[in-house]
PDB file of N, CA and C in Angstrom:
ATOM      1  N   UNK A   1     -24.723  77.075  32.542  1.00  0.00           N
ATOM      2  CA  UNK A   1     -25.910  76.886  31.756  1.00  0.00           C
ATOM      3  C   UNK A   1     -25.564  76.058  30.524  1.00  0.00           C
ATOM      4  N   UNK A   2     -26.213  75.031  30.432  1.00  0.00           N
ATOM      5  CA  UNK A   2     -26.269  74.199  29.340  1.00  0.00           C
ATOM      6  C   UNK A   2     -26.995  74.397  28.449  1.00  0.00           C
ATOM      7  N   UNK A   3     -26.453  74.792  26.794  1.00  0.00           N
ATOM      8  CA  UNK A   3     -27.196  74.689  25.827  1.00  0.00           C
ATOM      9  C   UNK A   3     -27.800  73.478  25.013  1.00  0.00           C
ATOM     10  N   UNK A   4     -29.482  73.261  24.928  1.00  0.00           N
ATOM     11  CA  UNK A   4     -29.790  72.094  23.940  1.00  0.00           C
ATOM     12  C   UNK A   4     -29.885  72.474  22.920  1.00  0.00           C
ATOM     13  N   UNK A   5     -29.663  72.256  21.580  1.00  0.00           N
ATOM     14  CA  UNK A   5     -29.992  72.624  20.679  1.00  0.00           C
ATOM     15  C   UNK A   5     -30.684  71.342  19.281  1.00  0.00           C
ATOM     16  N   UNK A   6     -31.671  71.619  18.904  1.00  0.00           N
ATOM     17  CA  UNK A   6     -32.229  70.771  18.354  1.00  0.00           C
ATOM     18  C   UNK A   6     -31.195  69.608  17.343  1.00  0.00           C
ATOM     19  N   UNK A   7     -31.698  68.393  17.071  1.00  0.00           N
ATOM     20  CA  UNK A   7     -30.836  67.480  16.096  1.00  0.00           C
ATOM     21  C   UNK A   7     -31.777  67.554  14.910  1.00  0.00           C
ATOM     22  N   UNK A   8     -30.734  67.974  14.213  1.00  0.00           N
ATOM     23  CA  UNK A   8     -30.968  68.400  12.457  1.00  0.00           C
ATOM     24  C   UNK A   8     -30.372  67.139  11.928  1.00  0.00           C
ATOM     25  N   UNK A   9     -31.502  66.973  10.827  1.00  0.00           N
ATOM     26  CA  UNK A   9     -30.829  65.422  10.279  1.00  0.00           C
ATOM     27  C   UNK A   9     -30.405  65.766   9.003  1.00  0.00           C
ATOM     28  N   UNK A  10     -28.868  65.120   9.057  1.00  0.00           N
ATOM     29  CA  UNK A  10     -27.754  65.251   7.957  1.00  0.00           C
ATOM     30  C   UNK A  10     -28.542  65.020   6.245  1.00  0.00           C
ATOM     31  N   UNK A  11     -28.294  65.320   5.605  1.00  0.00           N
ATOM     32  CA  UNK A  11     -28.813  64.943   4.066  1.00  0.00           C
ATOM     33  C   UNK A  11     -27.111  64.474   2.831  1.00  0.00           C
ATOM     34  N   UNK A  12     -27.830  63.378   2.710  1.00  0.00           N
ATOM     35  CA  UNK A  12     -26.645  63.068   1.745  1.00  0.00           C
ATOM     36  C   UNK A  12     -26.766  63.013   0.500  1.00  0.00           C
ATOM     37  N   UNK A  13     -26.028  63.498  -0.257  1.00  0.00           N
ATOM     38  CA  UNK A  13     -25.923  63.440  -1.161  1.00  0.00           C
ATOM     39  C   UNK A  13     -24.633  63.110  -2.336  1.00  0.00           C
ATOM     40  N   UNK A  14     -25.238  62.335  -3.240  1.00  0.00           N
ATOM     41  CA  UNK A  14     -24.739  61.436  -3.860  1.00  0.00           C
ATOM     42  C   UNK A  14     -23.779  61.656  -5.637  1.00  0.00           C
ATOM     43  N   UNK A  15     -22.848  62.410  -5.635  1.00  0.00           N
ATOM     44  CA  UNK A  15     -22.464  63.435  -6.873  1.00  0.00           C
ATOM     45  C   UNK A  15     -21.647  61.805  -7.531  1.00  0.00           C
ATOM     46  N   UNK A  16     -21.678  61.853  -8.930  1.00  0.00           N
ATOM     47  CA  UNK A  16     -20.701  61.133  -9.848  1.00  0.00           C
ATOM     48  C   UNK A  16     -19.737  61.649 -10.821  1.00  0.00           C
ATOM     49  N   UNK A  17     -18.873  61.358 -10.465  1.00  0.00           N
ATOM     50  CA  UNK A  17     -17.740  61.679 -11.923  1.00  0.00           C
ATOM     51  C   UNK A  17     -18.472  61.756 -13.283  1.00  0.00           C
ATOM     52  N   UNK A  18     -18.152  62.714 -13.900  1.00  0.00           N
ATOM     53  CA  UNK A  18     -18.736  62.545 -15.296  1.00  0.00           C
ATOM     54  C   UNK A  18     -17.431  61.609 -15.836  1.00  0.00           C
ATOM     55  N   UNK A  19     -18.739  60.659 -16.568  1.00  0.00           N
ATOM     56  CA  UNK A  19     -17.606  59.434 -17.474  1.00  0.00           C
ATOM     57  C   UNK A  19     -16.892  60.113 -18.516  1.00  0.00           C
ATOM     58  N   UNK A  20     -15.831  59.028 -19.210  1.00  0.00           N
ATOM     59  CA  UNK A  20     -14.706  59.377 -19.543  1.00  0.00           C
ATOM     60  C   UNK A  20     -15.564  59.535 -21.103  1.00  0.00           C
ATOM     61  N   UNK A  21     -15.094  60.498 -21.681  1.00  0.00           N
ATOM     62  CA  UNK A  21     -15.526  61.200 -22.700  1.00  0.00           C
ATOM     63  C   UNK A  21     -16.263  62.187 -22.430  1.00  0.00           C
ATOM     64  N   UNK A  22     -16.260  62.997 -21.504  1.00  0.00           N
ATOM     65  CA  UNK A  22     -17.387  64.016 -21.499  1.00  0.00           C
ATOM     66  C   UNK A  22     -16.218  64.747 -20.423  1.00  0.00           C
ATOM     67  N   UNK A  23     -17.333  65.856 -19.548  1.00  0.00           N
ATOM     68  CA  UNK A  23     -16.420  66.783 -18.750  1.00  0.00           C
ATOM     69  C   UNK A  23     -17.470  68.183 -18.635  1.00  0.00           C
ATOM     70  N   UNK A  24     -17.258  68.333 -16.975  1.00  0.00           N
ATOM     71  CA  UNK A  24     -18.061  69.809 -16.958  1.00  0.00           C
ATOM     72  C   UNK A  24     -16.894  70.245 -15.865  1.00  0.00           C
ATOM     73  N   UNK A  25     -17.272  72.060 -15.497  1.00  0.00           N
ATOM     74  CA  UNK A  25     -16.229  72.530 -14.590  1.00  0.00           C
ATOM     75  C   UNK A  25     -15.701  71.904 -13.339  1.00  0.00           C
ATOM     76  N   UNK A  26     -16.777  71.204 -13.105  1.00  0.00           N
ATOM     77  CA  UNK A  26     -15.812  70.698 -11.517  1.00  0.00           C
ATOM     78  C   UNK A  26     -15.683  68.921 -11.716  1.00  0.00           C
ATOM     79  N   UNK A  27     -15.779  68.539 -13.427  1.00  0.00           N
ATOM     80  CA  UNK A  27     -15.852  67.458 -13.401  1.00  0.00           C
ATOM     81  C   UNK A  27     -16.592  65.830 -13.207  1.00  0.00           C
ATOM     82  N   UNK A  28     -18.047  66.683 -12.212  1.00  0.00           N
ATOM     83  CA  UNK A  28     -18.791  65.948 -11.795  1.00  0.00           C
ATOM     84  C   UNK A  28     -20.473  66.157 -12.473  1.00  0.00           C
ATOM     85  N   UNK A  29     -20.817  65.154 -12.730  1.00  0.00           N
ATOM     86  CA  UNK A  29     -22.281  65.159 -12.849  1.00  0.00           C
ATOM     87  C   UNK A  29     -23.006  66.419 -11.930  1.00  0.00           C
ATOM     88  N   UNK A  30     -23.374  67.069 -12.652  1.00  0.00           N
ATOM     89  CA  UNK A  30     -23.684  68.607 -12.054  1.00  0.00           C
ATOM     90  C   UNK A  30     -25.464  68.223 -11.641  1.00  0.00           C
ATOM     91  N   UNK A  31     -25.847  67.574 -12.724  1.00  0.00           N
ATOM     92  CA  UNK A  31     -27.244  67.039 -12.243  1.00  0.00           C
ATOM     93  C   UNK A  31     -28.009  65.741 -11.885  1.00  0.00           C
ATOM     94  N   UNK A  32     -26.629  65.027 -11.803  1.00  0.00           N
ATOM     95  CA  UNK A  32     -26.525  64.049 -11.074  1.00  0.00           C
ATOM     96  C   UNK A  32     -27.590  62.683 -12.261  1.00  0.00           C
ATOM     97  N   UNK A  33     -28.087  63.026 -13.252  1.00  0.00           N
ATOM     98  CA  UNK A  33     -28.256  61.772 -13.997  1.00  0.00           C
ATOM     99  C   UNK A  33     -27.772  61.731 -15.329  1.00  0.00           C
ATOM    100  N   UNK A  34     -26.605  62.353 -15.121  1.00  0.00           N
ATOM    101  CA  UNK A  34     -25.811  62.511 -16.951  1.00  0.00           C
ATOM    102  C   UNK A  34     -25.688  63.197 -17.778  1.00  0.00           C
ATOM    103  N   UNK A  35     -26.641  64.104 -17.632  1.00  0.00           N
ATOM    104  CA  UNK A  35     -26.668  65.356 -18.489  1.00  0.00           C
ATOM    105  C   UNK A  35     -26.126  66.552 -17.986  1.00  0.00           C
ATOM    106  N   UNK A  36     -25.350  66.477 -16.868  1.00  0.00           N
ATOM    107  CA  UNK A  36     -24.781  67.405 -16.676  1.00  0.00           C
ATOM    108  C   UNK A  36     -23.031  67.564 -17.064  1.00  0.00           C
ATOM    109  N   UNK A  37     -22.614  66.758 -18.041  1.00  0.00           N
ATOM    110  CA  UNK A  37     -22.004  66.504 -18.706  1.00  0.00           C
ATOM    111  C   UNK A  37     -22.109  66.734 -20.042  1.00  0.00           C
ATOM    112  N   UNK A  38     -20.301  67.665 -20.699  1.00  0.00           N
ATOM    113  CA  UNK A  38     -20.807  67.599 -21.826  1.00  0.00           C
ATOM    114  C   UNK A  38     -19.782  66.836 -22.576  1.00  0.00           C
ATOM    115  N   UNK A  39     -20.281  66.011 -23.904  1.00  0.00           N
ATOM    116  CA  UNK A  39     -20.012  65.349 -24.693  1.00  0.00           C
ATOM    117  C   UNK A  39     -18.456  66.256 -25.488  1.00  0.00           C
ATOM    118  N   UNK A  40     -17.138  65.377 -25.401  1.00  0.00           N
ATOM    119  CA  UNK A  40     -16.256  66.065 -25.858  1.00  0.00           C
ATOM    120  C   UNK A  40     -16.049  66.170 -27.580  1.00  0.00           C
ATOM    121  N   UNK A  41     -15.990  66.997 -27.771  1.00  0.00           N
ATOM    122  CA  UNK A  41     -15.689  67.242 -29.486  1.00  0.00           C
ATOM    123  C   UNK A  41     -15.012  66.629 -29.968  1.00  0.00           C
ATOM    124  N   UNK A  42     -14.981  66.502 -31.178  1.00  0.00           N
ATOM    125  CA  UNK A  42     -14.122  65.673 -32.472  1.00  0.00           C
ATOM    126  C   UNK A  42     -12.954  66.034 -31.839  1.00  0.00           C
ATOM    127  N   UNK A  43     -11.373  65.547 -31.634  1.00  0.00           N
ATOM    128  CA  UNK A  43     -10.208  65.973 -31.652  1.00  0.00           C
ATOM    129  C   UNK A  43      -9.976  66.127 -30.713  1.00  0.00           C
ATOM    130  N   UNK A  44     -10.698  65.704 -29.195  1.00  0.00           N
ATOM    131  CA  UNK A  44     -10.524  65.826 -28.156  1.00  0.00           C
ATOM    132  C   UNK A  44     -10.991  64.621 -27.279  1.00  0.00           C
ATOM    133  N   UNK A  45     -10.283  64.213 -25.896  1.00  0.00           N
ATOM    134  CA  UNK A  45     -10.589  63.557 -25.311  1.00  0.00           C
ATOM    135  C   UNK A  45     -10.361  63.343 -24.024  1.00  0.00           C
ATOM    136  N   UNK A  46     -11.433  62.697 -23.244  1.00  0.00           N
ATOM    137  CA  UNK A  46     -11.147  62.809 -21.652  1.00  0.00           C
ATOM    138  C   UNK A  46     -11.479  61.634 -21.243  1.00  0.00           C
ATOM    139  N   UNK A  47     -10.818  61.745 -19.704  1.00  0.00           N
ATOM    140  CA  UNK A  47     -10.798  60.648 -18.636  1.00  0.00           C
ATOM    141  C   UNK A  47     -11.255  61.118 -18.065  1.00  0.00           C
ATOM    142  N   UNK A  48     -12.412  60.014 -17.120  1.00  0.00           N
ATOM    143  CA  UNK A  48     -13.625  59.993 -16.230  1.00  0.00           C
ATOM    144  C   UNK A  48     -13.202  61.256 -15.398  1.00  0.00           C
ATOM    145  N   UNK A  49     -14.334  61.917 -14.574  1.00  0.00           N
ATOM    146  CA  UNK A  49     -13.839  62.599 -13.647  1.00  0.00           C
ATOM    147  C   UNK A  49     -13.247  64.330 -14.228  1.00  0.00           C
ATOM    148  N   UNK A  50     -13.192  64.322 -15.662  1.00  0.00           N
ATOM    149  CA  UNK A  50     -11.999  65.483 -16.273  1.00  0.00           C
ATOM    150  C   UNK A  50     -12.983  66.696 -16.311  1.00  0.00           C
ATOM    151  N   UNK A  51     -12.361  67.998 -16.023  1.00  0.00           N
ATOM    152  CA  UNK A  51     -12.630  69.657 -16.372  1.00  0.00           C
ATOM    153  C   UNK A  51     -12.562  70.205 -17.221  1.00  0.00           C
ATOM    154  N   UNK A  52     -12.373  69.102 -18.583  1.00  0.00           N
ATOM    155  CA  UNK A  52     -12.375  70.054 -19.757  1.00  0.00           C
ATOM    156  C   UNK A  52     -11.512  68.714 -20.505  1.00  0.00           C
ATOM    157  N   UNK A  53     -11.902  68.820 -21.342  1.00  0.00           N
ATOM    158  CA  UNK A  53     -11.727  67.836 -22.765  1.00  0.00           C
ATOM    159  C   UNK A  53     -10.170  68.312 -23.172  1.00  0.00           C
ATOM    160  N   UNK A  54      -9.220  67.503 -23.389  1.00  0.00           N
ATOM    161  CA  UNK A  54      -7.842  66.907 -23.998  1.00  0.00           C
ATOM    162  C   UNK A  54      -7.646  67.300 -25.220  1.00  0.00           C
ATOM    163  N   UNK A  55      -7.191  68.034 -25.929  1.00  0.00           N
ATOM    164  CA  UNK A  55      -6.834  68.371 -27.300  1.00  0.00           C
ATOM    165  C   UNK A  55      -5.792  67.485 -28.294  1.00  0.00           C
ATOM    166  N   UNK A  56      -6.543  66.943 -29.078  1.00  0.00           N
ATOM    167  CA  UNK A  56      -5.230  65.865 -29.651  1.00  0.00           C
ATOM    168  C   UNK A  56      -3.839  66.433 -29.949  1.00  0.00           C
ATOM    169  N   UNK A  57      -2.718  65.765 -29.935  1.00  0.00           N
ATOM    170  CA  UNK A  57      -1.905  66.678 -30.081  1.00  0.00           C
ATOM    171  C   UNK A  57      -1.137  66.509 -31.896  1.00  0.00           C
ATOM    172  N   UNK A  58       0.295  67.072 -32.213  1.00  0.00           N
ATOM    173  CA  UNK A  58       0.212  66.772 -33.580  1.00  0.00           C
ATOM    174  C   UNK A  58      -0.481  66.538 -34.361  1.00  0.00           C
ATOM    175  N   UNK A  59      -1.782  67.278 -35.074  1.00  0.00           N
ATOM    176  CA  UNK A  59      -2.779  67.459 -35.936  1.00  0.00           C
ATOM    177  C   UNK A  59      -3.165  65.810 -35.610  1.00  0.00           C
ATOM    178  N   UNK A  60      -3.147  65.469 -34.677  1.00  0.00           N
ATOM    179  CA  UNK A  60      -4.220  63.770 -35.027  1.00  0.00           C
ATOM    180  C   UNK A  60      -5.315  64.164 -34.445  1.00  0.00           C
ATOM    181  N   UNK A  61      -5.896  63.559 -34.908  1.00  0.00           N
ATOM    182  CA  UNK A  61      -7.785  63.508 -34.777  1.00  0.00           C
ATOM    183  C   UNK A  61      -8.337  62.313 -34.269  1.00  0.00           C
ATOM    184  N   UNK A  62      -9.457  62.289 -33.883  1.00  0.00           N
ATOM    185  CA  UNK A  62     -10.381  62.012 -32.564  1.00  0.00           C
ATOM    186  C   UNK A  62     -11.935  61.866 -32.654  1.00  0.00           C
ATOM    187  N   UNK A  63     -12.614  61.100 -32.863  1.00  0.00           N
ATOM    188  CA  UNK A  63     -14.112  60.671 -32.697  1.00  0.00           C
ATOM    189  C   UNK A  63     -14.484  61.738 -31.565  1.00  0.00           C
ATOM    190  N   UNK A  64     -15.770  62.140 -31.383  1.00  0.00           N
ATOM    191  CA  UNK A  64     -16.493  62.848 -30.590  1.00  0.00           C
ATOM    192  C   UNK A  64     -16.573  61.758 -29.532  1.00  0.00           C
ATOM    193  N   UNK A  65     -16.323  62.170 -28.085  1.00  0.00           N
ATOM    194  CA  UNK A  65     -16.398  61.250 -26.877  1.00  0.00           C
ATOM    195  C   UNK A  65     -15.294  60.372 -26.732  1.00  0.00           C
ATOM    196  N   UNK A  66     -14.535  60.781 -27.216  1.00  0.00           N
ATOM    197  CA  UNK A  66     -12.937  59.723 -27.482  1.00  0.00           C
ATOM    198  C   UNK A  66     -12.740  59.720 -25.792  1.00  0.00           C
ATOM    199  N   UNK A  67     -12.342  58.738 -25.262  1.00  0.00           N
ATOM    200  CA  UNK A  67     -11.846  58.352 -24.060  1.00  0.00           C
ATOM    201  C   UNK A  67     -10.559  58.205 -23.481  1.00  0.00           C
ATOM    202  N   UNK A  68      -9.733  58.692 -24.173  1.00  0.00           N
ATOM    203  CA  UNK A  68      -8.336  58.510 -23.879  1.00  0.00           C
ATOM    204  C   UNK A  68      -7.527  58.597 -24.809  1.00  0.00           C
ATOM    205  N   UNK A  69      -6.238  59.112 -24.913  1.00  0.00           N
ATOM    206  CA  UNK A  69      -5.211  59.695 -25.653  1.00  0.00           C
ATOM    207  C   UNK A  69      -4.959  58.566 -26.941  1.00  0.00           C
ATOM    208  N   UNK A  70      -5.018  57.676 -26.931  1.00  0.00           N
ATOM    209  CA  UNK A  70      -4.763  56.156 -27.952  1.00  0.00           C
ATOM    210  C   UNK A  70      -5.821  56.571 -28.734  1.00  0.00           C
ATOM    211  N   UNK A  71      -6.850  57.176 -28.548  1.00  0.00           N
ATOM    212  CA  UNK A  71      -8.106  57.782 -29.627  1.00  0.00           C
ATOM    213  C   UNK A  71      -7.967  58.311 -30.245  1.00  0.00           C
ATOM    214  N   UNK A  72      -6.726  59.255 -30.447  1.00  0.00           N
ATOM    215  CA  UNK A  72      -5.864  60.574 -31.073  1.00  0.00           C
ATOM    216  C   UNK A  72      -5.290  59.371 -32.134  1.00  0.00           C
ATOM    217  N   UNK A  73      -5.455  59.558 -33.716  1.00  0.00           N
ATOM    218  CA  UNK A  73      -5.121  59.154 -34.733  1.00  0.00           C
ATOM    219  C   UNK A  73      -4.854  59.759 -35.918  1.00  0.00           C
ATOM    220  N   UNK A  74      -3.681  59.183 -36.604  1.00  0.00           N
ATOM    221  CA  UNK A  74      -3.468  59.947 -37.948  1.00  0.00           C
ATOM    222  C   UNK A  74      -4.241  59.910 -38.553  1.00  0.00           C
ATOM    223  N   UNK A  75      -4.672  61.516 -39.124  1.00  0.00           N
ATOM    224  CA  UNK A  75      -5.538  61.614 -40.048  1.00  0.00           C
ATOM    225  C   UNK A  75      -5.299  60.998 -41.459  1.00  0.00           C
ATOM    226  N   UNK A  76      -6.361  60.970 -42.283  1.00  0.00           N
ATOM    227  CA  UNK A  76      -6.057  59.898 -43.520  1.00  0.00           C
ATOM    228  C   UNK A  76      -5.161  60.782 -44.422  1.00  0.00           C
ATOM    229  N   UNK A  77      -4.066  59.611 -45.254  1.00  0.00           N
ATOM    230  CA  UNK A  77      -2.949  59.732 -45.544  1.00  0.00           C
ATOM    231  C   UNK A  77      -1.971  60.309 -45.221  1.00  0.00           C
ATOM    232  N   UNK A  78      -1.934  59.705 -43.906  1.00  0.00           N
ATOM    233  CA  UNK A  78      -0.676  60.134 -43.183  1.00  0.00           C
ATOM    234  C   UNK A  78      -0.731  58.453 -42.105  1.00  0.00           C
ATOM    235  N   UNK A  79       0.673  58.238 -41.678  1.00  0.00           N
ATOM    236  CA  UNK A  79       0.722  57.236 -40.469  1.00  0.00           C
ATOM    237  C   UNK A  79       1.640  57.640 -39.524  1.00  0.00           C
ATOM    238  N   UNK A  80       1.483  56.640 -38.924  1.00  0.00           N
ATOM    239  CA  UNK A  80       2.145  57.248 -37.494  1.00  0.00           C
ATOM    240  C   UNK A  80       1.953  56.220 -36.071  1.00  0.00           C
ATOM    241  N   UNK A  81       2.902  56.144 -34.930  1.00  0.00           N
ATOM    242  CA  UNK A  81       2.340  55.172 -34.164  1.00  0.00           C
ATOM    243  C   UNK A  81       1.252  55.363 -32.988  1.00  0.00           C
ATOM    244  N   UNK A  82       0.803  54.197 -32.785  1.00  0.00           N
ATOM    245  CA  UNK A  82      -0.855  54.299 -32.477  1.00  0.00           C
ATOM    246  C   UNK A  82      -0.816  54.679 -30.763  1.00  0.00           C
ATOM    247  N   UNK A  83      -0.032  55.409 -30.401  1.00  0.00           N
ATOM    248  CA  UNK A  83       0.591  55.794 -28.847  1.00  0.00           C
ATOM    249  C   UNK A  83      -0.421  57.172 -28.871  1.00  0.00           C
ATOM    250  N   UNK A  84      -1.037  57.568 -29.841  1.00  0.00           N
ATOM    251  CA  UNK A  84      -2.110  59.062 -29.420  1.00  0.00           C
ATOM    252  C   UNK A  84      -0.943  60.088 -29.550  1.00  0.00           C
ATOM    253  N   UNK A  85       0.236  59.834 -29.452  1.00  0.00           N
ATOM    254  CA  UNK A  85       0.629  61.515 -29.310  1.00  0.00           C
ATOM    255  C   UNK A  85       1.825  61.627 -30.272  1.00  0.00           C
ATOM    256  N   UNK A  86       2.510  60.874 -30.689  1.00  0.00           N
ATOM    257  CA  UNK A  86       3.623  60.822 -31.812  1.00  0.00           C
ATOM    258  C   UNK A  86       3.048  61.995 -32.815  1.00  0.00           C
ATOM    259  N   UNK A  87       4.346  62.328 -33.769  1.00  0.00           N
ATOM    260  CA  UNK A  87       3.823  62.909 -34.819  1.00  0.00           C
ATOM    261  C   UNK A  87       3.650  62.025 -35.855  1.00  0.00           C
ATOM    262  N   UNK A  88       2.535  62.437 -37.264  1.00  0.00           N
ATOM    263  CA  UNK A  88       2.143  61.908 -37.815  1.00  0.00           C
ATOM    264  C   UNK A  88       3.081  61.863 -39.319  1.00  0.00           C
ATOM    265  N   UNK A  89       3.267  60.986 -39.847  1.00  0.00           N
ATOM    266  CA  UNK A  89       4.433  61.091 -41.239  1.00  0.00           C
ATOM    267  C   UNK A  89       3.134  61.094 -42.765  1.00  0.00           C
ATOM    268  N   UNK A  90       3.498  62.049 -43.738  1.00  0.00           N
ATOM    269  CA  UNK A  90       2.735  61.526 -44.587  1.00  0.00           C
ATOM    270  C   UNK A  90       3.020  60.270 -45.475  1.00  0.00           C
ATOM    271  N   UNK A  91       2.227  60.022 -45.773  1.00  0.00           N
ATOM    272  CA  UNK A  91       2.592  58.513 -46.074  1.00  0.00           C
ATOM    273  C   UNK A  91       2.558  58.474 -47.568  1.00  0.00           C
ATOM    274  N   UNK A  92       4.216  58.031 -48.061  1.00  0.00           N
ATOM    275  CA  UNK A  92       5.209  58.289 -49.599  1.00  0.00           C
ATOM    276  C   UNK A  92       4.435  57.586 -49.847  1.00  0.00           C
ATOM    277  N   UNK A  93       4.719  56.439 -49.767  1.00  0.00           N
ATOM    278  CA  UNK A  93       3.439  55.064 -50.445  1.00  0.00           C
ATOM    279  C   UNK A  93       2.556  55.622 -51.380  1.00  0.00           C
ATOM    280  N   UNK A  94       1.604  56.148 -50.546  1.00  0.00           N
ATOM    281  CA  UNK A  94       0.693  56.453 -51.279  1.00  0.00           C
ATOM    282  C   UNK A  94       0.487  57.523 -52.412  1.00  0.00           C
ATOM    283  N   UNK A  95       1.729  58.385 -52.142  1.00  0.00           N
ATOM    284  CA  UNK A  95       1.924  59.595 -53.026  1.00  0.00           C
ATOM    285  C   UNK A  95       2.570  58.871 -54.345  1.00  0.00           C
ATOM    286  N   UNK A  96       3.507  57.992 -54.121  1.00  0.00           N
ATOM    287  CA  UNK A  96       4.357  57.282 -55.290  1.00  0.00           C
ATOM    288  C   UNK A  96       3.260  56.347 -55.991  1.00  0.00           C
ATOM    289  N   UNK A  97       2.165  56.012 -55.733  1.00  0.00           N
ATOM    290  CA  UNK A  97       1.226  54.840 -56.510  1.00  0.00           C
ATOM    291  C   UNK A  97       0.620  55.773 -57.296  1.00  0.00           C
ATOM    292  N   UNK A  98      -0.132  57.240 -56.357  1.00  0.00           N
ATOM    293  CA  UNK A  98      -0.853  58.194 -57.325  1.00  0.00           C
ATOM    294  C   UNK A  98       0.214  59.056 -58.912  1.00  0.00           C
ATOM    295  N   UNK A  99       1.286  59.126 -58.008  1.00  0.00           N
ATOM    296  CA  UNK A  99       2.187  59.295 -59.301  1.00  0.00           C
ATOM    297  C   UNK A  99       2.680  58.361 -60.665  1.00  0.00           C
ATOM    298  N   UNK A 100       2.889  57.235 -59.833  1.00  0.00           N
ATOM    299  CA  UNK A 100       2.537  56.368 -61.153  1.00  0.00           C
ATOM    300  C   UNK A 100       1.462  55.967 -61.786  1.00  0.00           C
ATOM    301  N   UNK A 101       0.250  56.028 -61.171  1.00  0.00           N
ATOM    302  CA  UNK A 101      -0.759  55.536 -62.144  1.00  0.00           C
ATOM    303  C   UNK A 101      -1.362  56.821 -62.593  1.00  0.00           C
ATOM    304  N   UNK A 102      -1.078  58.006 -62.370  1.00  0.00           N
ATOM    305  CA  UNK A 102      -0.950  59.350 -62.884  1.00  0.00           C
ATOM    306  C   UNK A 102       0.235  59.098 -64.229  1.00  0.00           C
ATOM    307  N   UNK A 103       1.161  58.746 -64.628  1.00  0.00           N
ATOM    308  CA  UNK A 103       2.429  58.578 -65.627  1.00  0.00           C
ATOM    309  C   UNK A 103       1.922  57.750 -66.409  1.00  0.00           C
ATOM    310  N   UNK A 104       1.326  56.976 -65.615  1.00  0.00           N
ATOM    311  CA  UNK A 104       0.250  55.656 -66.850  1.00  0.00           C
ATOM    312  C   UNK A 104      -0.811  55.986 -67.510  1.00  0.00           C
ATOM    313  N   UNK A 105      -1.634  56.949 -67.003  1.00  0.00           N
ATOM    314  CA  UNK A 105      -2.904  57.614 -67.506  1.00  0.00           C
ATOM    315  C   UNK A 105      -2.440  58.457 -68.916  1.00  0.00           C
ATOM    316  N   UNK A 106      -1.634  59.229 -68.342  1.00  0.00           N
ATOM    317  CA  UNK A 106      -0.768  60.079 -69.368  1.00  0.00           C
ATOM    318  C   UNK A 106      -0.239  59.494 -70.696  1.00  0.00           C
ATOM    319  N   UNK A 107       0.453  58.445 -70.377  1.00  0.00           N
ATOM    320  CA  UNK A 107       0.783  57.384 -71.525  1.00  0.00           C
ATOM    321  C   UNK A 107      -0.017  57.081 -72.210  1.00  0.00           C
ATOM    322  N   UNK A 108      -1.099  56.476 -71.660  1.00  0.00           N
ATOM    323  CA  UNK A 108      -2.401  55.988 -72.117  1.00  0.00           C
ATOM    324  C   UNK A 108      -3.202  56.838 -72.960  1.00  0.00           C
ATOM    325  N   UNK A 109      -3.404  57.925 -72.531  1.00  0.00           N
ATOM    326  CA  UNK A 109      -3.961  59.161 -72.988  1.00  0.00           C
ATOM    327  C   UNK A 109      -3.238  59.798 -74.534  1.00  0.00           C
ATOM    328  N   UNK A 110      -2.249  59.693 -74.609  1.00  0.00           N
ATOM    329  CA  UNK A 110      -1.305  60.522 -75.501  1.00  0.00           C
ATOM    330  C   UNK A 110      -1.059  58.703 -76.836  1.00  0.00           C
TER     331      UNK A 110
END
């Protein structure tokens, strides 16, 4: 005995990576026109496709929606190289100018 059984027609459907700065659990456009994505926080950042947003590393900081690790930057007065993940140096420079024109004020003052 031969079974027929009816032809059911396939349904496709069409899922996208959530773009790079954003991120939901399985990574993908959950509602399929963008908003099923969420926007990554200050200090964090992701690549297309990602499950969860990138944490800058060594206190550098990060624009909201940062796209990739090179987005990770020394915070102000401090430097450091622009590779996203180095540590950050504070920067003498600037401490030695405030000290002298701090020694000059003083002078000035007195």
């Amino acid at each position: 005995m031969e079974l027929n059984y009816p032809q059911i027609p396939l349904c496709t459907i069409h899922v996208n990576d959530c773009i790079a700065g954003t991120s939901s659990p399985t990574g993908q456009d959950t509602d399929g026109n963008g908003t099923g994505c969420t926007l990554c926080v200050k200090n964090t950042y992701s690549e297309a496709g990602a499950t969860s947003c990138t944490t800058c590393t060594n206190n550098r900081v990060s624009d909201a929606g940062s796209t990739k690790v090179n987005d990770c930057y020394c915070p102000q007065g401090t430097t450091g190289p622009s590779d996203g993940i180095s540590a950050c140096q504070t920067n003498t420079n600037s401490k030695l100018i405030q000290f002298v024109l701090s020694f000059i004020f003083l002078i000035l003052l007195f």
